[in-house]
C-alpha atoms as a PDB file:
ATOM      1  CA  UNK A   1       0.000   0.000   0.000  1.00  0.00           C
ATOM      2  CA  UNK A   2       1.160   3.265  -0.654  1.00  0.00           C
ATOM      3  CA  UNK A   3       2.891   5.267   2.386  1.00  0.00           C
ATOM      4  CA  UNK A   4       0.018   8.207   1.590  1.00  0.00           C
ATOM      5  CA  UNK A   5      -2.656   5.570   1.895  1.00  0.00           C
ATOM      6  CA  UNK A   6      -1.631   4.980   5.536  1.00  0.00           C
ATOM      7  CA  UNK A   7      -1.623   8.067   7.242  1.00  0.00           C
ATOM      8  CA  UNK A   8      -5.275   7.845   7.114  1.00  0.00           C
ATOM      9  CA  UNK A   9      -7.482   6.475  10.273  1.00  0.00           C
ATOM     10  CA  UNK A  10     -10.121   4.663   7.935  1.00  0.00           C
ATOM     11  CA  UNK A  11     -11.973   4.857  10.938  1.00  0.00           C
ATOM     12  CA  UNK A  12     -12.853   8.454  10.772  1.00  0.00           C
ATOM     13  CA  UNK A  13     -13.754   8.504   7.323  1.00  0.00           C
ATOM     14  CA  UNK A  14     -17.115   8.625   5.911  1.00  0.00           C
ATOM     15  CA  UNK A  15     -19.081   9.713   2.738  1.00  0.00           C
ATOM     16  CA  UNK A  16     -17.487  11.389   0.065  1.00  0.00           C
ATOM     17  CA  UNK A  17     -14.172  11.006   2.066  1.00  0.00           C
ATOM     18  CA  UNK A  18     -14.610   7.467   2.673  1.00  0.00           C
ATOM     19  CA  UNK A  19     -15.531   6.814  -0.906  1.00  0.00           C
ATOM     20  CA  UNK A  20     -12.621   9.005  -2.380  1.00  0.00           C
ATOM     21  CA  UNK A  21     -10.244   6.105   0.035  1.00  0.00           C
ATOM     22  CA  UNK A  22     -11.775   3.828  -0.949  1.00  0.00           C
ATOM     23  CA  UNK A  23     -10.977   4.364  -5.174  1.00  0.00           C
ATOM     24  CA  UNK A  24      -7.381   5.774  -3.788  1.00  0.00           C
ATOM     25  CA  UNK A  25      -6.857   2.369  -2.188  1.00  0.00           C
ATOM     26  CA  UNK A  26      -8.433   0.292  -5.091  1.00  0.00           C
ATOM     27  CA  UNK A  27      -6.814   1.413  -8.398  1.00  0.00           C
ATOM     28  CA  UNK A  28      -3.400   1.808  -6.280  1.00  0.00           C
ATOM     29  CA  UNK A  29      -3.115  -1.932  -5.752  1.00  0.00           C
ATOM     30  CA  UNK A  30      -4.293  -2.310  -9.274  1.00  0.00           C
ATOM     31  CA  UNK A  31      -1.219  -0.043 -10.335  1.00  0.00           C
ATOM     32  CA  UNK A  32       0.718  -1.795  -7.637  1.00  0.00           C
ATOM     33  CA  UNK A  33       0.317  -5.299  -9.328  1.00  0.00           C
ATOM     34  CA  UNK A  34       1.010  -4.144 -13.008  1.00  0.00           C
ATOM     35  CA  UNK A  35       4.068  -2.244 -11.426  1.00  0.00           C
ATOM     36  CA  UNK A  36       5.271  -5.667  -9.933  1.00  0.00           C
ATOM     37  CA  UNK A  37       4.948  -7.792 -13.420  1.00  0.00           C
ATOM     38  CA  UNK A  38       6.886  -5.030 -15.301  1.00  0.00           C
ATOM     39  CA  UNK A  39       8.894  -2.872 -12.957  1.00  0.00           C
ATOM     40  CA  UNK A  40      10.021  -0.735 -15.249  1.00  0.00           C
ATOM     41  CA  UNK A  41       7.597  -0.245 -17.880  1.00  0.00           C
ATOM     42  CA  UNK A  42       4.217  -0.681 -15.808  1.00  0.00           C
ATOM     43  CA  UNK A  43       0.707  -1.024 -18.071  1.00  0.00           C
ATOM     44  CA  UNK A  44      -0.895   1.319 -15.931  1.00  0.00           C
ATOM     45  CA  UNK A  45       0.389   3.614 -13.280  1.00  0.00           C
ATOM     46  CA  UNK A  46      -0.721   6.809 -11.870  1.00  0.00           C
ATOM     47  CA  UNK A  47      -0.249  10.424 -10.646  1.00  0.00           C
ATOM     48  CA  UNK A  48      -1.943  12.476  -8.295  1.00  0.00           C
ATOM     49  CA  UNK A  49      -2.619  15.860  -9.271  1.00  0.00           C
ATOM     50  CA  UNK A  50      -4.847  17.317  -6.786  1.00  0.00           C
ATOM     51  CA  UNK A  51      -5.954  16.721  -3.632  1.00  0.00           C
ATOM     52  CA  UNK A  52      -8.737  18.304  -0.872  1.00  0.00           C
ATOM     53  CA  UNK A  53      -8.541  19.416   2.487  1.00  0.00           C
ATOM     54  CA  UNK A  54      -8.279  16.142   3.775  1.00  0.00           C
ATOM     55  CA  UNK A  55      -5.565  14.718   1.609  1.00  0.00           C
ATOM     56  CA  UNK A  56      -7.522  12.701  -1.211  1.00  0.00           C
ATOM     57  CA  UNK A  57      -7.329  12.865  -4.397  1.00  0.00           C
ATOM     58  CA  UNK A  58      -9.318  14.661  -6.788  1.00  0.00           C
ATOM     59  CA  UNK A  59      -7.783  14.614  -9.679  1.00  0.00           C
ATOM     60  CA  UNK A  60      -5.594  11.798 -10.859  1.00  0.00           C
ATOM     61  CA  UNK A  61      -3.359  11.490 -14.312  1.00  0.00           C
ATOM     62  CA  UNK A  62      -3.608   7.739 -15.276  1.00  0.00           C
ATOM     63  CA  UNK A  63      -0.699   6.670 -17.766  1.00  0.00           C
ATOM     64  CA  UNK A  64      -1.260   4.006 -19.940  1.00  0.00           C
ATOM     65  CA  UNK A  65       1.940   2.081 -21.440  1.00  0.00           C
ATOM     66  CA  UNK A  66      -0.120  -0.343 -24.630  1.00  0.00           C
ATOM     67  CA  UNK A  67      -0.229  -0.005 -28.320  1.00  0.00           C
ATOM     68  CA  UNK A  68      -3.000   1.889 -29.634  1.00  0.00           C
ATOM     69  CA  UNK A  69      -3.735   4.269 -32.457  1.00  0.00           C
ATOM     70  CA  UNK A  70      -3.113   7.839 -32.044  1.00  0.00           C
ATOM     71  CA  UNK A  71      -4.239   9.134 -35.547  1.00  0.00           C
ATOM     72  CA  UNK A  72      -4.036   8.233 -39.491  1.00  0.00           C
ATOM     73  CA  UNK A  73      -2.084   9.027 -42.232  1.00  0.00           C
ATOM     74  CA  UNK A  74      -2.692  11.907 -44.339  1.00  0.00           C
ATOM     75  CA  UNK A  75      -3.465  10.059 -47.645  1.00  0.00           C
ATOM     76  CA  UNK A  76      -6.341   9.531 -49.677  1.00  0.00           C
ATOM     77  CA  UNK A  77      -8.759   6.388 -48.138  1.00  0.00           C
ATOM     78  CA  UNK A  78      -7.932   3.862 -47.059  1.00  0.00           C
ATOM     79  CA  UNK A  79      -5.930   5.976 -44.220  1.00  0.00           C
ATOM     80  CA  UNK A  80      -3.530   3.699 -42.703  1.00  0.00           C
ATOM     81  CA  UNK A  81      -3.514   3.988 -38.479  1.00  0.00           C
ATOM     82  CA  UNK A  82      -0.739   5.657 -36.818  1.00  0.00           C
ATOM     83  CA  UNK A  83       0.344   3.494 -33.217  1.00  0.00           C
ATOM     84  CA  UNK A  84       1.505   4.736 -29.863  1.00  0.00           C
ATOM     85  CA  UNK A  85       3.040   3.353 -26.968  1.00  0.00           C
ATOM     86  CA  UNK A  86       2.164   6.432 -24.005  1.00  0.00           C
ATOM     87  CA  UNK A  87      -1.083   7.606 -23.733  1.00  0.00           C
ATOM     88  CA  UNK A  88      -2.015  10.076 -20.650  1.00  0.00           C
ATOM     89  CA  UNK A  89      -5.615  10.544 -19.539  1.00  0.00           C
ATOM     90  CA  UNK A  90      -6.605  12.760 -16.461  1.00  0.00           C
ATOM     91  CA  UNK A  91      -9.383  12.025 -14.632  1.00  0.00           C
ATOM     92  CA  UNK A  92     -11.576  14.803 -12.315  1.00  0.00           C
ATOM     93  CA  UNK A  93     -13.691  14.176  -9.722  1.00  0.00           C
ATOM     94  CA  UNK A  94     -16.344  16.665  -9.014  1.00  0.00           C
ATOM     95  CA  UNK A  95     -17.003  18.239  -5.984  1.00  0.00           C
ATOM     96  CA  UNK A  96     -20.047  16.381  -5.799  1.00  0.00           C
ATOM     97  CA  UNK A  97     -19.026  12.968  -6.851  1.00  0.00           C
ATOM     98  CA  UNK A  98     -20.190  10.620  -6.214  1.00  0.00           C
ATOM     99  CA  UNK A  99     -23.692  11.054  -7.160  1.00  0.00           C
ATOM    100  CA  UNK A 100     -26.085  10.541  -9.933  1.00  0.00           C
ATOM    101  CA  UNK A 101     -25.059  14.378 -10.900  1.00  0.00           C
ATOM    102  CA  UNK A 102     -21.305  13.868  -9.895  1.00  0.00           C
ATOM    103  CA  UNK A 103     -19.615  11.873 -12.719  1.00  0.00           C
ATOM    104  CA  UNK A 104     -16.280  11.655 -13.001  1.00  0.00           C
ATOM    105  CA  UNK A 105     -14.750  13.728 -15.797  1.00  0.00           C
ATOM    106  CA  UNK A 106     -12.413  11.442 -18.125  1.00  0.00           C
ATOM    107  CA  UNK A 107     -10.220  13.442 -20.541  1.00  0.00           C
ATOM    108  CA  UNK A 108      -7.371  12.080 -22.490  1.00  0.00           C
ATOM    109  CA  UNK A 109      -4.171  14.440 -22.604  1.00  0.00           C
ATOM    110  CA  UNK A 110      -2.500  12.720 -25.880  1.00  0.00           C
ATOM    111  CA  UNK A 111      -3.862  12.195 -29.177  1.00  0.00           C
ATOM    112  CA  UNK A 112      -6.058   9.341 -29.128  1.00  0.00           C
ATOM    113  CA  UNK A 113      -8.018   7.654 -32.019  1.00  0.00           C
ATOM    114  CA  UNK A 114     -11.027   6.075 -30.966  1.00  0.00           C
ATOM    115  CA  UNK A 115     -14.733   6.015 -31.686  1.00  0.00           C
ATOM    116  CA  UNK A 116     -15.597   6.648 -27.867  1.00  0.00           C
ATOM    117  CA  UNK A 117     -13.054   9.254 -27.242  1.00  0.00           C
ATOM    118  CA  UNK A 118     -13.017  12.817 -28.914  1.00  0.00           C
ATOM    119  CA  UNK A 119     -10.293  13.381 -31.512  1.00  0.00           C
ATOM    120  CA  UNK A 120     -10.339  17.062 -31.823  1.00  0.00           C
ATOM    121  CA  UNK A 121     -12.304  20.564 -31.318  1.00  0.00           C
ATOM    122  CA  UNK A 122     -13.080  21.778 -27.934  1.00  0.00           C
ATOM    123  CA  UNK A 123     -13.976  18.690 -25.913  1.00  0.00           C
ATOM    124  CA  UNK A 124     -11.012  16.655 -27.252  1.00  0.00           C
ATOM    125  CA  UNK A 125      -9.818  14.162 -25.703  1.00  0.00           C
ATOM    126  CA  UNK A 126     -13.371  13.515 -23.899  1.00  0.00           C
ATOM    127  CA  UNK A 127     -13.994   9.822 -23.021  1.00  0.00           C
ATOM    128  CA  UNK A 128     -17.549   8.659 -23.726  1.00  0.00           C
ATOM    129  CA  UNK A 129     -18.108   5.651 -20.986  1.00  0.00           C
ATOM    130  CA  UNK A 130     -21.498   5.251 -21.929  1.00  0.00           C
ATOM    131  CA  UNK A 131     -22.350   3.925 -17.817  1.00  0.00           C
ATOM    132  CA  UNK A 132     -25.542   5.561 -16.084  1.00  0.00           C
ATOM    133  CA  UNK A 133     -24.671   7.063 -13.228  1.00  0.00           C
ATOM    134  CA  UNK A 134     -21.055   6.269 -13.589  1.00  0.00           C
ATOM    135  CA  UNK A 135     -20.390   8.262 -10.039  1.00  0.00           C
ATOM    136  CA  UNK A 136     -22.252   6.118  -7.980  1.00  0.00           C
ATOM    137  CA  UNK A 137     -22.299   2.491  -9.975  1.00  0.00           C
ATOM    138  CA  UNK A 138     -19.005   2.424 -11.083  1.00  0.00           C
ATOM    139  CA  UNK A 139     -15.536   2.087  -9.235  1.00  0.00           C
ATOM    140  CA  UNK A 140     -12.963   4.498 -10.678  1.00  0.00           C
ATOM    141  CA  UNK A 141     -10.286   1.460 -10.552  1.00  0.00           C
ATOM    142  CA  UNK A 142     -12.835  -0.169 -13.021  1.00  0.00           C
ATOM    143  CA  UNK A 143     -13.451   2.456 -15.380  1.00  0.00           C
ATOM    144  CA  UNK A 144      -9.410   2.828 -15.773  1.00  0.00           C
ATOM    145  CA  UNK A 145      -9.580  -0.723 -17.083  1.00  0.00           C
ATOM    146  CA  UNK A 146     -12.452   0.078 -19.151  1.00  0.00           C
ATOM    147  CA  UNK A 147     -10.369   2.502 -20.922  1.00  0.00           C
ATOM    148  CA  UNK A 148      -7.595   0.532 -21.171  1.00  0.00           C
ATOM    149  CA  UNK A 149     -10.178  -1.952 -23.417  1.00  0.00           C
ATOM    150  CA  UNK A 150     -10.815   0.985 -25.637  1.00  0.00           C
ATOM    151  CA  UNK A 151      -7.281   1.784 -26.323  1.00  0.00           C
ATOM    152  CA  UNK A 152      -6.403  -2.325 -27.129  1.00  0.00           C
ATOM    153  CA  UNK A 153      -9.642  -1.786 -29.349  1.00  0.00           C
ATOM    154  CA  UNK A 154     -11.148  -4.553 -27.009  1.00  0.00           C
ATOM    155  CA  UNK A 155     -14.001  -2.121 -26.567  1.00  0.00           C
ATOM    156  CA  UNK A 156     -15.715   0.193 -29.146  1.00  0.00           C
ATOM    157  CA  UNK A 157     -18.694   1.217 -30.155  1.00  0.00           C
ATOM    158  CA  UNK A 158     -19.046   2.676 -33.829  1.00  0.00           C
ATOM    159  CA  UNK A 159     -22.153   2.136 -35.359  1.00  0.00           C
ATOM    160  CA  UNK A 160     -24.601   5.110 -35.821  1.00  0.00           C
ATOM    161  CA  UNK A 161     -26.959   4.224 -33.493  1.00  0.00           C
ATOM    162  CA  UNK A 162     -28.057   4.813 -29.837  1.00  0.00           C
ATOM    163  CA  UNK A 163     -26.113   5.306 -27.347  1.00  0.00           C
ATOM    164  CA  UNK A 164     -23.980   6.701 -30.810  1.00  0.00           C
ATOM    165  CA  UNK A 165     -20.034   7.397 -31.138  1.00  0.00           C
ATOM    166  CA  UNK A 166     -18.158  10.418 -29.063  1.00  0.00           C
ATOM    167  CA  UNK A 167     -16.132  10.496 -32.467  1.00  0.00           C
ATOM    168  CA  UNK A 168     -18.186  10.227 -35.858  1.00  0.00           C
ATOM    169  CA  UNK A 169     -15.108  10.921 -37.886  1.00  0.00           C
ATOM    170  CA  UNK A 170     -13.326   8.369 -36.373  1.00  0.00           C
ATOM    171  CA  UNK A 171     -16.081   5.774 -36.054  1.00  0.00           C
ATOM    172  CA  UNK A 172     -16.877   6.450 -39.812  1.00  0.00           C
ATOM    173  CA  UNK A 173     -12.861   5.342 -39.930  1.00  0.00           C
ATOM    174  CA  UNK A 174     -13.539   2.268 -38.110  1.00  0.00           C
ATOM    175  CA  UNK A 175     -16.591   1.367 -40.053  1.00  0.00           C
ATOM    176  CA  UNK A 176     -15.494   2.144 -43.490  1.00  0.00           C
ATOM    177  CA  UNK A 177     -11.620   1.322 -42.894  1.00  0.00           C
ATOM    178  CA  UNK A 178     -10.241   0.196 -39.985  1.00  0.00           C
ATOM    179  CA  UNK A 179     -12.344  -3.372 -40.027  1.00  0.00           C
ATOM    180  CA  UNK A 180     -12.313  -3.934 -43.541  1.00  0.00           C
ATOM    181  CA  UNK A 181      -8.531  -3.698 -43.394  1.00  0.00           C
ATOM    182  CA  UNK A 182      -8.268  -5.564 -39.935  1.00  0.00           C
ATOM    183  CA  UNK A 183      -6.288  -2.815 -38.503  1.00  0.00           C
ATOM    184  CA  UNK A 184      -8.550  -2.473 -35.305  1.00  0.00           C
ATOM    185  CA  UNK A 185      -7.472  -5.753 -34.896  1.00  0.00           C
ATOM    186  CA  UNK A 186      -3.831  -5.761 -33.683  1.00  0.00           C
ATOM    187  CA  UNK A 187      -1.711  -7.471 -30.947  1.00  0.00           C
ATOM    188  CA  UNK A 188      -0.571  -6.575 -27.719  1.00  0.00           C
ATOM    189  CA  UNK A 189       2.599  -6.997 -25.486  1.00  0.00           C
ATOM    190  CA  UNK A 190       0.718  -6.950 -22.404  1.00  0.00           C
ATOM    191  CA  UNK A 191      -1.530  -9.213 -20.607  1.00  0.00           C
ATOM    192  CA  UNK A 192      -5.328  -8.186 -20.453  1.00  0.00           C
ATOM    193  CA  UNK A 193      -5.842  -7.911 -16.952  1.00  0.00           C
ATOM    194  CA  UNK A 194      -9.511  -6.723 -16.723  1.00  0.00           C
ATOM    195  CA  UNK A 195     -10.032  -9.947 -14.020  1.00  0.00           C
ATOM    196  CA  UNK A 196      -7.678  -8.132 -11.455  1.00  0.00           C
ATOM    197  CA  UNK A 197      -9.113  -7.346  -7.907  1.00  0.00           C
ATOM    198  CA  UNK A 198      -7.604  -5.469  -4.754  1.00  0.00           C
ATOM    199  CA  UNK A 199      -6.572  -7.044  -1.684  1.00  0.00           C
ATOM    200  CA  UNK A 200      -9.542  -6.915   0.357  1.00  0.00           C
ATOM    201  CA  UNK A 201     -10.431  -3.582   2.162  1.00  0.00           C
ATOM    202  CA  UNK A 202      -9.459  -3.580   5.610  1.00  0.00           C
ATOM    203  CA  UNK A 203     -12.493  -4.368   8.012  1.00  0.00           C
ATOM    204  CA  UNK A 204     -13.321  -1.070   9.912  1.00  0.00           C
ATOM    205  CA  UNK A 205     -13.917   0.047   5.909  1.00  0.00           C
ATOM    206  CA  UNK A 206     -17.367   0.495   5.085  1.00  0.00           C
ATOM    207  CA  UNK A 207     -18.673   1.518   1.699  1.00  0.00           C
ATOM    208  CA  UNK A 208     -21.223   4.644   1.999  1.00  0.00           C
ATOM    209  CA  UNK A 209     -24.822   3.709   1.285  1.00  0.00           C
ATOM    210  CA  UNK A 210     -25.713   4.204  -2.049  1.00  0.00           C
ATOM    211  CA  UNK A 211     -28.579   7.294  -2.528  1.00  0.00           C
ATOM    212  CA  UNK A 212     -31.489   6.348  -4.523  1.00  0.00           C
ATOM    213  CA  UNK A 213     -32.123   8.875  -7.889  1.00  0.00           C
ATOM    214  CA  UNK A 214     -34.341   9.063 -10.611  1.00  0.00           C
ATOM    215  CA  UNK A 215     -31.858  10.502 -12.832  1.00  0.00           C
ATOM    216  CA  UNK A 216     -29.670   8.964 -14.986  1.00  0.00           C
ATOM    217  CA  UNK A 217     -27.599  10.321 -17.335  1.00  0.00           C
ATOM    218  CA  UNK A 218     -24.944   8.727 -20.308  1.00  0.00           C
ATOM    219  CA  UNK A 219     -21.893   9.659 -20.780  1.00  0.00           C
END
């Protein structure tokens, strides 16, 4: 566990502070295990960039070391992909997170190329995680992973149709040709490790009480 993580009397947390331990904890063991099968070049490893009164984060820069496309070739169709190896993706937690209005904000800092993941224009770089109520449902240790899918091209969606692309250019791409080529098909030097689970909490840890909402939201 990280020396940070310990300070903290999990005893004397609760609500959003609890919860915000509780992620801290969870995608740090994550981070900690794909740190341990490749020392040097982790899969996934992590930053903190902000933190509140208390000492949690609220803002994290997640790092991703795995092949992925980062843009296309400026030729005439069919555009070949352009790989990476880095790709850097903060993540923002709201002041009211987590609630059914309190998503997390998921915003990647490279170029990325990716039906589910803005390539350009104002919101670039926006990650489309198309989970209802994301802030309350969804651990942020498990939406890192999610991501992770999209950049191995594990994960897409690019058809025209509900709950639609983040990216029409580059799900057009996709559609027309990156799978008729088989270039959203490529291999990977890493393990997928989307089965991994923290250590157990420790016992005085309780999870806060999820609030009921009639709102629900996509992102």
């Amino acid at each position: 566990m990280n020396d940070a993580l310990k300070k903290f009397n999990q005893k004397e947390l609760s609500g959003r502070d609890a919860r915000l331990w509780k992620e801290w904890y969870e995608l740090d063991a994550m981070c900690e295990k794909r740190r341990m099968k490749n020392p040097r070049k982790p899969s996934i490893s992590y930053i903190v960039r902000r933190k509140n009164v208390m000492g949690l984060p609220t803002e994290y820069e997640i790092r991703y070391r795995v092949k992925s496309i980062v843009g296309v070739e400026d030729t005439p169709a069919p555009r070949k992909p352009i790989f990476g190896e880095m790709h850097k993706m903060s993540i923002v937690l709201p002041n009211n997170y987590p609630s059914a209005d309190g998503n997390p904000l998921f915003t990647f800092i490279t170029d990325t190329w990716h039906p589910n993941i803005r390539s350009s224009g104002s919101f670039k770089g926006h990650v489309c995680l198309t989970i209802k109520e994301m802030g309350v449902l969804a651990s942020i240790r498990d939406l890192v992973v999610r991501v992770e899918r999209y950049l191995k091209y594990q994960l897409y969606h690019a058809q025209n149709i509900y709950p639609y692309p983040e990216d029409q250019g580059v799900a057009e791409w996709v559609r027309q040709e990156g799978e008729p080529n088989g270039w959203v098909r490529f291999t990977q030097d890493t393990p997928d490790d989307e089965s991994e689970l923290p250590p157990p909490l420790p016992p005085e840890i309780r999870q806060p009480s999820k609030q009921k909402s009639t709102k629900s939201m996509t992102i």
